[in-house]
N, C-alpha and C. Protein backbone atom coordinates (compact mmCIF):
# COMPACT_ATOMS: atom_id res chain seq x y z
N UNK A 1 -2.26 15.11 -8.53
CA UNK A 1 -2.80 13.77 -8.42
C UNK A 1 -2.24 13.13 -7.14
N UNK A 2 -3.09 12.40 -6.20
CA UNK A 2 -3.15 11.91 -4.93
C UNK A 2 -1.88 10.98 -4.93
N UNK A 3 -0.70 10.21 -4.79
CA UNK A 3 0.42 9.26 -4.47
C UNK A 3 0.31 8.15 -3.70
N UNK A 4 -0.45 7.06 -3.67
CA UNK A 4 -0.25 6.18 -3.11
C UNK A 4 0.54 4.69 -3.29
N UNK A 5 0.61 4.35 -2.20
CA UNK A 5 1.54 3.40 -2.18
C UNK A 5 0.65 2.31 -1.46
N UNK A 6 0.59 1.25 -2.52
CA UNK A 6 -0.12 0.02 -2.16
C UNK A 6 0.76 -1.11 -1.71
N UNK A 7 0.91 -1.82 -1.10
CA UNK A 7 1.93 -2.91 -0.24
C UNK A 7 0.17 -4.54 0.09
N UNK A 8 0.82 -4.72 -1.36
CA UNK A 8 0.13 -6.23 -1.12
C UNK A 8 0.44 -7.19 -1.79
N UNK A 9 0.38 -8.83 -1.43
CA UNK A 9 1.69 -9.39 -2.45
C UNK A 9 0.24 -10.26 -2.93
N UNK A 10 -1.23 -10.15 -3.07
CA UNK A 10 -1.98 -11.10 -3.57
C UNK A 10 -2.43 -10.34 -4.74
N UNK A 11 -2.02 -10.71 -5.89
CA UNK A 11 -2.20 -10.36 -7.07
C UNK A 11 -3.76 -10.03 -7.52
N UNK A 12 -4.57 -10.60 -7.04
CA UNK A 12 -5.42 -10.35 -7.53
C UNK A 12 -6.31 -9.09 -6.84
N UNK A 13 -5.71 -9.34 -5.80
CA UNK A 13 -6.25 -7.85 -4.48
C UNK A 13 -5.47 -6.26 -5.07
N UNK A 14 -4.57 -7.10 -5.22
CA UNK A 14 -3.39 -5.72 -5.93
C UNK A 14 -4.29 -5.12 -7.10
N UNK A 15 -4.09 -6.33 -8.16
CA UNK A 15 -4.85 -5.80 -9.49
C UNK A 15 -6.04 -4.69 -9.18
N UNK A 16 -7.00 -5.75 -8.28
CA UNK A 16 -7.85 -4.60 -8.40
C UNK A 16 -8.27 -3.49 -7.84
N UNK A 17 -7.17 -3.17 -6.28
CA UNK A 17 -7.20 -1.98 -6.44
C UNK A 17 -6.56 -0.98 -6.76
N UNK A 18 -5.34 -1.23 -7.73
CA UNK A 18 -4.45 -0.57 -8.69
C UNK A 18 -5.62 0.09 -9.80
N UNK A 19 -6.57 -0.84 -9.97
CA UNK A 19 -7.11 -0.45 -11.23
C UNK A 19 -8.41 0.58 -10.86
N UNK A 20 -9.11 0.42 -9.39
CA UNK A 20 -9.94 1.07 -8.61
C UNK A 20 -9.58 2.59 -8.63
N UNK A 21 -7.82 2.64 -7.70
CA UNK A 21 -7.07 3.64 -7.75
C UNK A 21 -7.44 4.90 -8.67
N UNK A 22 -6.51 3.34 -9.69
CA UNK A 22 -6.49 4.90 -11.17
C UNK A 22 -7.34 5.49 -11.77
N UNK A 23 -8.72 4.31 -11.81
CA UNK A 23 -9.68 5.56 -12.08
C UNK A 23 -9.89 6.27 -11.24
N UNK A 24 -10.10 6.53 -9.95
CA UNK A 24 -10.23 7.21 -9.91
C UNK A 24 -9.27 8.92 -9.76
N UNK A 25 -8.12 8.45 -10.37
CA UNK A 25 -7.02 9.25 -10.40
C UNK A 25 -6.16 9.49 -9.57
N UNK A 26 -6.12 8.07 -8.96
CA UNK A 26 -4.72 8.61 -7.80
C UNK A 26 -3.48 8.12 -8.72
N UNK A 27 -2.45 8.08 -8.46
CA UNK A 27 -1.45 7.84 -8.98
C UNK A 27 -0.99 6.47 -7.81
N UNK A 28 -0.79 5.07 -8.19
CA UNK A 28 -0.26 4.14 -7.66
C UNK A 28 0.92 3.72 -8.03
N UNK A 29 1.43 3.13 -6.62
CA UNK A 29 3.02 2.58 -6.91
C UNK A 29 2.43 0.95 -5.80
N UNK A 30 2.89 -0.11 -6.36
CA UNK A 30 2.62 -1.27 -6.09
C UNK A 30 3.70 -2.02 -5.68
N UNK A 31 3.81 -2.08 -4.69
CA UNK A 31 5.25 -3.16 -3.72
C UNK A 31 4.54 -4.10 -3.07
N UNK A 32 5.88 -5.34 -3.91
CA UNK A 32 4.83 -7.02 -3.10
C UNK A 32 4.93 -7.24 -1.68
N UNK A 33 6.37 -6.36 -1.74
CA UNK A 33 6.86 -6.64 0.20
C UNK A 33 6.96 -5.47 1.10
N UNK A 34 7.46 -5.84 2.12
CA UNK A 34 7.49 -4.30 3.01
C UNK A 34 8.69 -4.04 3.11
N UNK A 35 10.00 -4.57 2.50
CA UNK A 35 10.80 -4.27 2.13
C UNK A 35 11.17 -3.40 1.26
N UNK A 36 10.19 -3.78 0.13
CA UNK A 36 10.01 -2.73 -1.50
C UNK A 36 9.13 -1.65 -1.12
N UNK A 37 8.58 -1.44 -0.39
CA UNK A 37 7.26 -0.98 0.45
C UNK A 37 8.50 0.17 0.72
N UNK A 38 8.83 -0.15 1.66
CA UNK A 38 9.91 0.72 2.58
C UNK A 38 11.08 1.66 1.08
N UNK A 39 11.70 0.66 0.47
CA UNK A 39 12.63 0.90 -0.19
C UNK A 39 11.84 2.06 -1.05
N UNK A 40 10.71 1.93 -1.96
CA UNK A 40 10.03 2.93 -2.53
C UNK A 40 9.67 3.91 -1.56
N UNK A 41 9.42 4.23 -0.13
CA UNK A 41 8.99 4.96 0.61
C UNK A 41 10.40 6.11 0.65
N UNK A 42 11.34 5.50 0.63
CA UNK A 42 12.65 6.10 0.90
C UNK A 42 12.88 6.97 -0.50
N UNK A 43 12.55 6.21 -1.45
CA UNK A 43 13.18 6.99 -3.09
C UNK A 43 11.81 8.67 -2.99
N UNK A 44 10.59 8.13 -3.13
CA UNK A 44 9.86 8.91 -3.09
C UNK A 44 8.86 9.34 -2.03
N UNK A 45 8.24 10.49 -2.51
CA UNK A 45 6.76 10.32 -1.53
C UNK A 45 5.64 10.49 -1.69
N UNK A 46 5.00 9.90 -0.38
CA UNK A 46 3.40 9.07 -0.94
C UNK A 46 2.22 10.25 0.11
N UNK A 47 0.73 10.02 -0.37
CA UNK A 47 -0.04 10.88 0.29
C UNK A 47 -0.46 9.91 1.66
N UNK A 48 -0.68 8.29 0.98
CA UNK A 48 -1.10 7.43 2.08
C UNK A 48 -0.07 6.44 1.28
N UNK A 49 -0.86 5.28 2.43
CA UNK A 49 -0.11 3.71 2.05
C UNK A 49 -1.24 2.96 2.32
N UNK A 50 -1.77 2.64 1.36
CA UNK A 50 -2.31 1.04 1.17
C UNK A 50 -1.96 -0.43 1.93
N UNK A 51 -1.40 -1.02 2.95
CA UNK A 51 -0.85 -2.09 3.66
C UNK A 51 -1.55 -3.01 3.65
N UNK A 52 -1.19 -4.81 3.59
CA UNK A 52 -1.61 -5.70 3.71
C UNK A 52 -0.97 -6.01 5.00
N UNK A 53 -1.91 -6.23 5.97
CA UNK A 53 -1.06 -6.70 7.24
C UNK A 53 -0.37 -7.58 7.35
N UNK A 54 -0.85 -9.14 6.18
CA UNK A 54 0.33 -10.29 6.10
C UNK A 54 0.99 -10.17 4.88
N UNK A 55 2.40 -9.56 5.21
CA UNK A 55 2.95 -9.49 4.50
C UNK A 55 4.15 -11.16 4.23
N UNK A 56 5.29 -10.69 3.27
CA UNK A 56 5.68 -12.41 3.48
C UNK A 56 7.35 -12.25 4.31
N UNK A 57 7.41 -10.66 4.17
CA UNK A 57 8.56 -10.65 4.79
C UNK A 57 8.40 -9.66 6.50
N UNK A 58 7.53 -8.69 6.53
CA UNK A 58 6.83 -8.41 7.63
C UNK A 58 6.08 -7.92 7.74
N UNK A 59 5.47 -7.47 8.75
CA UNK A 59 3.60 -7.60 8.79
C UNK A 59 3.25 -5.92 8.39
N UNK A 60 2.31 -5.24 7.65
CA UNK A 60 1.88 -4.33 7.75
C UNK A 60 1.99 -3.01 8.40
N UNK A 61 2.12 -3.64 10.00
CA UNK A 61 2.06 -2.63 10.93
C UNK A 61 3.49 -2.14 10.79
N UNK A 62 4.35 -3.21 10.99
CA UNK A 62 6.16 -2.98 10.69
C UNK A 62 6.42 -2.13 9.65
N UNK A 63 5.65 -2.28 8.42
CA UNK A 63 5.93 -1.06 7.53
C UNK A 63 5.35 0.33 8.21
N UNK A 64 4.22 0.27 8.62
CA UNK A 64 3.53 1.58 9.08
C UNK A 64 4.51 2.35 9.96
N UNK A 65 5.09 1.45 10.58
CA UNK A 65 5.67 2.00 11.84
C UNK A 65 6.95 2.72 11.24
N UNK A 66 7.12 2.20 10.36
CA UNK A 66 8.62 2.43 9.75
C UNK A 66 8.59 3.80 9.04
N UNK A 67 7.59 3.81 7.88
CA UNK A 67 7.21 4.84 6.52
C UNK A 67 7.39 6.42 7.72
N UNK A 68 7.87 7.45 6.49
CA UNK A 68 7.83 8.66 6.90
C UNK A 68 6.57 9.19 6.76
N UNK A 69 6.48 9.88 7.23
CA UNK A 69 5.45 11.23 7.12
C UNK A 69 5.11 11.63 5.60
N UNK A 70 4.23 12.21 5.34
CA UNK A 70 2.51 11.64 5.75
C UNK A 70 2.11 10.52 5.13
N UNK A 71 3.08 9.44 4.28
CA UNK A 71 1.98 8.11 4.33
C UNK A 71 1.72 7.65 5.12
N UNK A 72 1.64 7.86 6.47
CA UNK A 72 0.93 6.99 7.67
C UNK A 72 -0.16 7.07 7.44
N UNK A 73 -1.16 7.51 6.80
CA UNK A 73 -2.68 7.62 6.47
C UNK A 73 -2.61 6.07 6.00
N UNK A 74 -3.10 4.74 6.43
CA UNK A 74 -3.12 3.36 6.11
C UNK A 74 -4.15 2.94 6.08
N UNK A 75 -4.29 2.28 5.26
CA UNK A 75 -5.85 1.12 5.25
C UNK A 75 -5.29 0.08 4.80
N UNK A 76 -6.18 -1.41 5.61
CA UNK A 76 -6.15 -2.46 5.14
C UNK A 76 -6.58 -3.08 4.33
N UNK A 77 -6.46 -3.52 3.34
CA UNK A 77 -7.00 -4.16 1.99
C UNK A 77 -7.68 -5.14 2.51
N UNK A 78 -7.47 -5.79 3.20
CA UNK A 78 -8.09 -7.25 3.70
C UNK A 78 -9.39 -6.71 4.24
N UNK A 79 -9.20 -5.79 5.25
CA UNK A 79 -10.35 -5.57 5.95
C UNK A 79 -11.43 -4.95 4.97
N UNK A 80 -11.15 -3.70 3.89
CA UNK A 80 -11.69 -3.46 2.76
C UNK A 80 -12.53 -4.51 1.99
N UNK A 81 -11.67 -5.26 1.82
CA UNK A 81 -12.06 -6.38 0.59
C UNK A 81 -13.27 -7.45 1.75
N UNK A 82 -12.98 -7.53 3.17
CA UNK A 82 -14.21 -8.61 3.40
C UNK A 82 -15.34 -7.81 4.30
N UNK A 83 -15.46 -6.55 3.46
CA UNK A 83 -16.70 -5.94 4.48
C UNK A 83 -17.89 -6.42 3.14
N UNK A 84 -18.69 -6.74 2.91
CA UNK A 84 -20.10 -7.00 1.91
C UNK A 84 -20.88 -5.74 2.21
């Protein structure tokens, strides 16, 4: 099962694609900050990362830049969520 790591602190964006995720069977781990983002990146590992670019402690890219190998595979939720 696929490992991702979602990094978004708007609950309701989170919710739903935690719940998107699992059906379709990835396995999610959900961090509000890029701190917890990071800190979970360090304990385990992920296939991608999920990133919100505004984060509340730093921006998206700062996590990207940071995370090991291979969650650098990133998408933005924001940009996701306002395509119609």
């Amino acid at each position: 099962m696929p490992r991702v790591l979602l990094v978004e602190d708007e609950p309701a964006i989170a919710d739903t694609l935690v719940y998107a995720l699992e059906t379709e069977c990835f396995e999610v781990v959900h961090a509000l900050t890029g701190t917890d983002a990071l800190a979970a990146a360090g304990r385990e590992a992920f296939d991608f990362a999920i990133l919100d670019i505004g984060l509340p402690d730093m921006t998206g890219l700062d996590v990207c830049r940071r995370l090991p190998p291979p969650a650098r595979n990133v998408v933005d939720p924001g940009a996701v969520s306002n395509r119609a």
